[in-house]
Protein backbone atom coordinates (compact mmCIF):
# COMPACT_ATOMS: atom_id res chain seq x y z
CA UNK A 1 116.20 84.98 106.52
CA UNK A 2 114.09 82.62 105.00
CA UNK A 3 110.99 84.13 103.04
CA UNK A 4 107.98 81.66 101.83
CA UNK A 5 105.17 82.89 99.42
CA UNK A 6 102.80 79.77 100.03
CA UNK A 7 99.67 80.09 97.88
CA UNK A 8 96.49 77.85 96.99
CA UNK A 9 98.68 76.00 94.35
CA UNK A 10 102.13 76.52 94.75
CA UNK A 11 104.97 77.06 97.44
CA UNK A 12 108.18 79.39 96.07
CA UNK A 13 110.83 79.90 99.24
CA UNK A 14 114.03 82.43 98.59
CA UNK A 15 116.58 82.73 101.01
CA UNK A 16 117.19 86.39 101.55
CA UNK A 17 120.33 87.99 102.09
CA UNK A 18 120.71 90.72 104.79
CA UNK A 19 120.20 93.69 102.09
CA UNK A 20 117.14 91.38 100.42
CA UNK A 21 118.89 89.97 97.58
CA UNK A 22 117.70 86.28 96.49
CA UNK A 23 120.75 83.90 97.29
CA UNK A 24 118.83 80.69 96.57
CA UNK A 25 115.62 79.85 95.76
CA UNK A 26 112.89 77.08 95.63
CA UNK A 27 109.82 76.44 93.67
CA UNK A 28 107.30 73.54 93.66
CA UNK A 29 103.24 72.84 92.68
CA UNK A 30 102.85 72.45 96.55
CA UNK A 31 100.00 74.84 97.44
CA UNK A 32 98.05 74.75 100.29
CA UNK A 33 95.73 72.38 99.06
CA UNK A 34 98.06 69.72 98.24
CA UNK A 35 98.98 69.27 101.58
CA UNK A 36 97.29 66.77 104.32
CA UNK A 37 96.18 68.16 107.24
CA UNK A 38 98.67 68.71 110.27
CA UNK A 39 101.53 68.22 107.42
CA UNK A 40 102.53 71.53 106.75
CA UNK A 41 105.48 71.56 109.51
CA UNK A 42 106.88 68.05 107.16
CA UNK A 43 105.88 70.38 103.87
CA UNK A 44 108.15 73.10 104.91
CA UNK A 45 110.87 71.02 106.26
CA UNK A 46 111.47 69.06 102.81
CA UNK A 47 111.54 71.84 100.78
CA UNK A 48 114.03 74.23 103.41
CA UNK A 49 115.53 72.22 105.68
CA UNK A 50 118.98 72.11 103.47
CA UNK A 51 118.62 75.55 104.18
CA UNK A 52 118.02 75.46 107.78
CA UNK A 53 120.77 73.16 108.33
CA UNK A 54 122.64 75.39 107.06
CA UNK A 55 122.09 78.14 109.91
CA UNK A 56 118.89 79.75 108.52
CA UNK A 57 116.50 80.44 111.87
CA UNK A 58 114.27 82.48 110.76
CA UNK A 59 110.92 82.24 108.49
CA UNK A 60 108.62 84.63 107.15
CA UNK A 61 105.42 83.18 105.39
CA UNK A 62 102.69 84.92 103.51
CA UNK A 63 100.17 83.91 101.38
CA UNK A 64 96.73 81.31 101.86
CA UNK A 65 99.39 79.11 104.27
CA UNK A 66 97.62 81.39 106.51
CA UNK A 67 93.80 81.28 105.35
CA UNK A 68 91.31 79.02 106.95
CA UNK A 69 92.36 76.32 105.05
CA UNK A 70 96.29 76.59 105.66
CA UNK A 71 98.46 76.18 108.91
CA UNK A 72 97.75 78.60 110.87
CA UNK A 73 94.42 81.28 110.12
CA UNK A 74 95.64 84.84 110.53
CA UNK A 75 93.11 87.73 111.15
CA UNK A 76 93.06 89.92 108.28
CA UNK A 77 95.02 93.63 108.96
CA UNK A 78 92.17 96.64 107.92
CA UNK A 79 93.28 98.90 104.91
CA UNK A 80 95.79 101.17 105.16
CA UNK A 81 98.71 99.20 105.73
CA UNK A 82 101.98 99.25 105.06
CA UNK A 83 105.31 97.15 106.00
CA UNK A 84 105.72 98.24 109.26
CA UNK A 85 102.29 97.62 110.25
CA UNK A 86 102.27 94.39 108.80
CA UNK A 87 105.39 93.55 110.61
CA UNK A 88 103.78 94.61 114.13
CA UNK A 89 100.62 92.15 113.18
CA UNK A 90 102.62 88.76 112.36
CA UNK A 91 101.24 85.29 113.86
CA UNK A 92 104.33 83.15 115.91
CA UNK A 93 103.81 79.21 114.33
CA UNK A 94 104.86 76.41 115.80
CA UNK A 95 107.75 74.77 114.31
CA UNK A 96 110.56 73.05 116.14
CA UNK A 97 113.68 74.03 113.52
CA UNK A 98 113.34 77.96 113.05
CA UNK A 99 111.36 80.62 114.09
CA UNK A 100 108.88 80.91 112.14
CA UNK A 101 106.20 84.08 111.39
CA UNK A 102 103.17 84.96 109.37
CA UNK A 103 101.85 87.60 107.36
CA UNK A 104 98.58 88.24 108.33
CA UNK A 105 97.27 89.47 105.01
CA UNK A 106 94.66 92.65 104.32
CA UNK A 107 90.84 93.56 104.70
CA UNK A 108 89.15 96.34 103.13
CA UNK A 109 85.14 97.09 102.17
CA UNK A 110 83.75 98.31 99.08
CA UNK A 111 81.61 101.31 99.32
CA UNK A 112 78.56 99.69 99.35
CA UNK A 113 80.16 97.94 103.07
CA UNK A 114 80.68 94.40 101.23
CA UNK A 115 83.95 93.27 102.72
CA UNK A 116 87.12 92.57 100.73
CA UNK A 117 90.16 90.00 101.71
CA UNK A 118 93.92 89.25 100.28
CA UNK A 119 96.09 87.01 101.63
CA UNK A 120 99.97 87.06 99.95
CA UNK A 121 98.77 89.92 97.05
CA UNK A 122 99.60 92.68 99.94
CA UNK A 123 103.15 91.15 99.94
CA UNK A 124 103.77 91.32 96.24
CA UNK A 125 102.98 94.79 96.90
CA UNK A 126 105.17 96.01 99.85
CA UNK A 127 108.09 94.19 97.32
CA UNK A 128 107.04 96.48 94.35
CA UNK A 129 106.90 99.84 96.46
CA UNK A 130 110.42 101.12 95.42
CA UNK A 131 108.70 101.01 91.22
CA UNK A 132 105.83 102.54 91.83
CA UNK A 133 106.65 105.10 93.87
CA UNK A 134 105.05 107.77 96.56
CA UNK A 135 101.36 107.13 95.31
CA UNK A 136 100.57 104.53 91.92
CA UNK A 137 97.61 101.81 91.15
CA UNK A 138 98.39 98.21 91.41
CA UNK A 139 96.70 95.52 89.52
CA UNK A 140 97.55 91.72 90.40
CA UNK A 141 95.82 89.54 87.73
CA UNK A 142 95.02 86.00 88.80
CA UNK A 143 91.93 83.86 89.44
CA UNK A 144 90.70 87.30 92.00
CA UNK A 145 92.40 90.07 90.07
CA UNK A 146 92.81 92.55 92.46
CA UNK A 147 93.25 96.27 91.82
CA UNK A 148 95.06 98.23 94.47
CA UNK A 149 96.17 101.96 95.69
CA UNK A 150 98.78 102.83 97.20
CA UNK A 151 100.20 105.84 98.46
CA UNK A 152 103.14 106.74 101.19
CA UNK A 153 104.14 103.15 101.19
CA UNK A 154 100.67 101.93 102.31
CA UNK A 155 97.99 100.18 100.48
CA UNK A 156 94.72 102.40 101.08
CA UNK A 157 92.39 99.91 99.85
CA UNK A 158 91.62 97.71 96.47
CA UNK A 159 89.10 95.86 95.38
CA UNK A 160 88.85 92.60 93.59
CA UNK A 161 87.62 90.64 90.15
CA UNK A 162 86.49 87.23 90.01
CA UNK A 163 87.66 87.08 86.13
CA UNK A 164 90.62 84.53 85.78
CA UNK A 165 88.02 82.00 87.77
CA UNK A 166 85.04 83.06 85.57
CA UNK A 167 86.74 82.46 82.79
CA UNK A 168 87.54 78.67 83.70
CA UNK A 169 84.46 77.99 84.88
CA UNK A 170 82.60 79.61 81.47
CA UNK A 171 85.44 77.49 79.55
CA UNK A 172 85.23 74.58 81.12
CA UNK A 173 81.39 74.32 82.63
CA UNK A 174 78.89 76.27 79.98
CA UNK A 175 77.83 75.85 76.67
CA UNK A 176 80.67 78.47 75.40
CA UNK A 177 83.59 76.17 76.53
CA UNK A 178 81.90 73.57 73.37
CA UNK A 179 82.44 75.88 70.97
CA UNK A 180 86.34 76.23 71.78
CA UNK A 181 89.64 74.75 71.20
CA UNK A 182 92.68 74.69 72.20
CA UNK A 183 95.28 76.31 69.91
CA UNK A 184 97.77 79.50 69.26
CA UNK A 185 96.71 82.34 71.61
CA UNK A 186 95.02 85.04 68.78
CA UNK A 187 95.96 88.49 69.74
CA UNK A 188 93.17 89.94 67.12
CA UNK A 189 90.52 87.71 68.94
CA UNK A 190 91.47 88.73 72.33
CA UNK A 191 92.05 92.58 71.29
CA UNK A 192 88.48 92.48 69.69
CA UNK A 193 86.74 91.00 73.23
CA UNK A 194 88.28 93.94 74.98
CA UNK A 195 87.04 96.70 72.42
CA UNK A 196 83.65 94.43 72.65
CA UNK A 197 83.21 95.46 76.46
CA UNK A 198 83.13 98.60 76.00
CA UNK A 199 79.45 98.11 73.55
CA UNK A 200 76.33 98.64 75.33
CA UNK A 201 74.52 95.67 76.82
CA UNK A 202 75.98 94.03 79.72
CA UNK A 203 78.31 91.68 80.62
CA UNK A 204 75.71 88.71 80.69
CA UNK A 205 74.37 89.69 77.08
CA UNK A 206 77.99 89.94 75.77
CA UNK A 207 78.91 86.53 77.00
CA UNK A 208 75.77 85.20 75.04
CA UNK A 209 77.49 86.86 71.57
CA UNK A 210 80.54 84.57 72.33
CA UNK A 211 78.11 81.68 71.15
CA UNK A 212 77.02 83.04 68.37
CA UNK A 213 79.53 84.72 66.88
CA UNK A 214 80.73 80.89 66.62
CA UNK A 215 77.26 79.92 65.04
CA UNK A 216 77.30 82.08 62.02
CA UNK A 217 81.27 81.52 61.55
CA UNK A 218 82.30 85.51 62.75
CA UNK A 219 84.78 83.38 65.37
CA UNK A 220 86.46 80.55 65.18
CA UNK A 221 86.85 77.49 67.61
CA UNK A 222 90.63 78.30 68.44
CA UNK A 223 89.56 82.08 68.45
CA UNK A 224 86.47 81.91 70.64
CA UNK A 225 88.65 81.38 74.14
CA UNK A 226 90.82 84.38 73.35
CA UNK A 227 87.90 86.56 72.52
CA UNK A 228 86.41 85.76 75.96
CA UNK A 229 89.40 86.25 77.74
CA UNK A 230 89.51 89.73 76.47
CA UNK A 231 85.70 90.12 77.23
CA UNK A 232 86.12 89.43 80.62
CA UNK A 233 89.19 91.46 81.55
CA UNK A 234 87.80 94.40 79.42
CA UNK A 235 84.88 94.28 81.67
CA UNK A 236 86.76 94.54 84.63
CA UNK A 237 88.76 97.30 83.84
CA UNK A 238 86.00 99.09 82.48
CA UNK A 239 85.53 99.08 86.09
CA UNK A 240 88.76 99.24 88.09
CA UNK A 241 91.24 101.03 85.19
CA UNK A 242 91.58 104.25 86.66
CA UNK A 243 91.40 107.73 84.22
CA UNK A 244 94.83 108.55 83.72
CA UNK A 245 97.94 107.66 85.28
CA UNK A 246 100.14 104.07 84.83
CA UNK A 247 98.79 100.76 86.30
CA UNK A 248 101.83 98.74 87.60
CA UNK A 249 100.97 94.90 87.02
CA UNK A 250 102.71 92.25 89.49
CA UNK A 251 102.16 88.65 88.85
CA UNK A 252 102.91 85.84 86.05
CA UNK A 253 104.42 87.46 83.00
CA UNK A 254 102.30 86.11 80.70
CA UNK A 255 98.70 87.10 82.23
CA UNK A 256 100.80 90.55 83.21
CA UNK A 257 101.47 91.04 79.16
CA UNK A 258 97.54 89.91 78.34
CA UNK A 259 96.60 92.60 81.10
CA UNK A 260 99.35 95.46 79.47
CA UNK A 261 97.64 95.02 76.53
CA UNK A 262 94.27 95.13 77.29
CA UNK A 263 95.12 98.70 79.34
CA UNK A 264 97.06 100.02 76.80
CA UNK A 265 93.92 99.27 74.05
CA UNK A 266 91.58 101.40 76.74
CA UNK A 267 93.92 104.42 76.90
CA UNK A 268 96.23 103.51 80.18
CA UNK A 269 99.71 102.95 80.68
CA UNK A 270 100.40 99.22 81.74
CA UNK A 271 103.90 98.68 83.65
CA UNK A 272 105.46 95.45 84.77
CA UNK A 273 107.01 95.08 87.61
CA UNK A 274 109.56 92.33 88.96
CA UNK A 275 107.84 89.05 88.76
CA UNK A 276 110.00 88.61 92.38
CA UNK A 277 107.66 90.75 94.24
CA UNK A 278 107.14 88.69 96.79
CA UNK A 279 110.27 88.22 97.69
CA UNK A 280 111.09 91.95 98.00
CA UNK A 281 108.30 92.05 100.09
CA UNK A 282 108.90 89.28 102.24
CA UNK A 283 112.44 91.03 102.86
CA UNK A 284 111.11 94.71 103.21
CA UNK A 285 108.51 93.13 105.90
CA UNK A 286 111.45 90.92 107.60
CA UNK A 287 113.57 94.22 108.15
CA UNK A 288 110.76 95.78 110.51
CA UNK A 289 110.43 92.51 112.36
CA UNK A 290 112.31 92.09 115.91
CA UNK A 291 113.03 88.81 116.26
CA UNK A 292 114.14 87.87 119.77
């Protein structure tokens, strides 16, 4: 089998052996958005069709490939879910050289009734199950960090951050992004915006000190983005980090050891976990599916 984790900017494929070991693999900055419309049948073609020539028929997607905005839009599965149900709920797409299925991706609502989406996050999850055991936290940093739980080899609901995007937008669209510049990552900086969230005052009024702790000198400009990087994430897990227990952290291994260190400086106990979620995942899901 054939598994595809197809996000907003990049498309990673692995072919899967039987038991769900990687054989091969392929990688390119080919997300969603890069491609034309009506051209993701070509897109997935160039990248597998060595692949499928070589006697591969069948494809698993997951990821924002099946968002509004990708091939084919998949209705969202409600919370809990696990890889059988997921398997029961995939979308057939059209493609002439394989068979080809999608991973519809989860819903859930806070508990104020505000609803919650993931395409492609529930996936890394499913491929992460064996680590974290009968019952565990997930946290999947990114653009929408999202902070899951799991338990009996379902996800039971999450909820999700906005803090990779706010800190782009803050760096590259305010006044705070002037006072910054690009250099060495500073752990200090970054340790001391975490610690910082946890003052009284707000998120909004914190963000404000970012500015002028760079006025009167107490940060510097390579120091400044650091220090609001840790702001940000401290904030959110001053909402999502549970009391006790470990958090198991799926994603890229450098935002993963940013996160493990900002949970570890507010008293949890960060693990990371295989950066080839997915493609567990993709395999656990393609073992419940019957093809024919």
């Amino acid at each position: 089998m054939i598994g595809v984790d197809w996000g907003t900017s990049s498309f990673r494929a692995f072919r899967l052996a039987e038991n769900g070991a990687i054989r091969d693999r392929r990688e390119a900055a080919e997300g969603i958005l890069q491609i034309p419309q009506g051209g993701f049948a070509e897109a997935l073609h160039r990248r597998i069709g060595a692949w499928l020539a070589d006697g591969e028929d069948r494809v698993l997607l997951s990821g924002m490939v099946g968002s509004r905005q990708g091939w084919v839009e998949a209705p969202y599965l409600p919370c809990p879910a696990g890889a059988e149900e997921l398997a029961r709920a995939l979308i057939d797409v059209p493609f002439a050289a394989a068979r080809v299925k999608l991973v519809p991706g989860l819903s859930d609502v806070d508990d104020a009734g505000v609803p919650e989406v993931m395409r492609g996050e529930e996936t890394q999850i499913i491929g992460a199950l064996e680590a974290i055991g009968e019952a565990g936290t997930v946290c999947l940093p990114g653009s929408h960090s999202k902070w899951a739980r799991v338990s009996a080899g379902r996800i039971t609901g999450y909820r999700t951050h906005l803090t990779g995007e706010a800190f782009a937008g803050l760096r590259g669209h305010t006044i705070l992004g002037r006072m910054m510049r690009d250099g060495p990552t500073d752990p200090a900086a970054f340790d001391r915006g975490v610690m910082r969230a946890g003052d009284p005052g707000g998120l909004l009024h914190h963000l404000f000190g970012v500015r002028t702790l760079g006025l009167t000198g107490q940060l510097g400009e390579t120091e400044s983005a650091a220090y609001l990087s840790g702001l940000l994430i401290g904030h959110e897990l001053a909402t999502a980090l549970p009391d006790r227990g470990r958090v198991h952290l799926i994603g890229a291994p450098e935002l993963c050891s940013l996160y493990a260190r900002a949970i570890a400086a507010r008293g949890g106990t960060p693990a990371i976990e295989d950066s080839d979620a997915a493609a567990r995942g993709l395999a656990r899901i393609g073992r419940s599916i019957r093809w024919s």
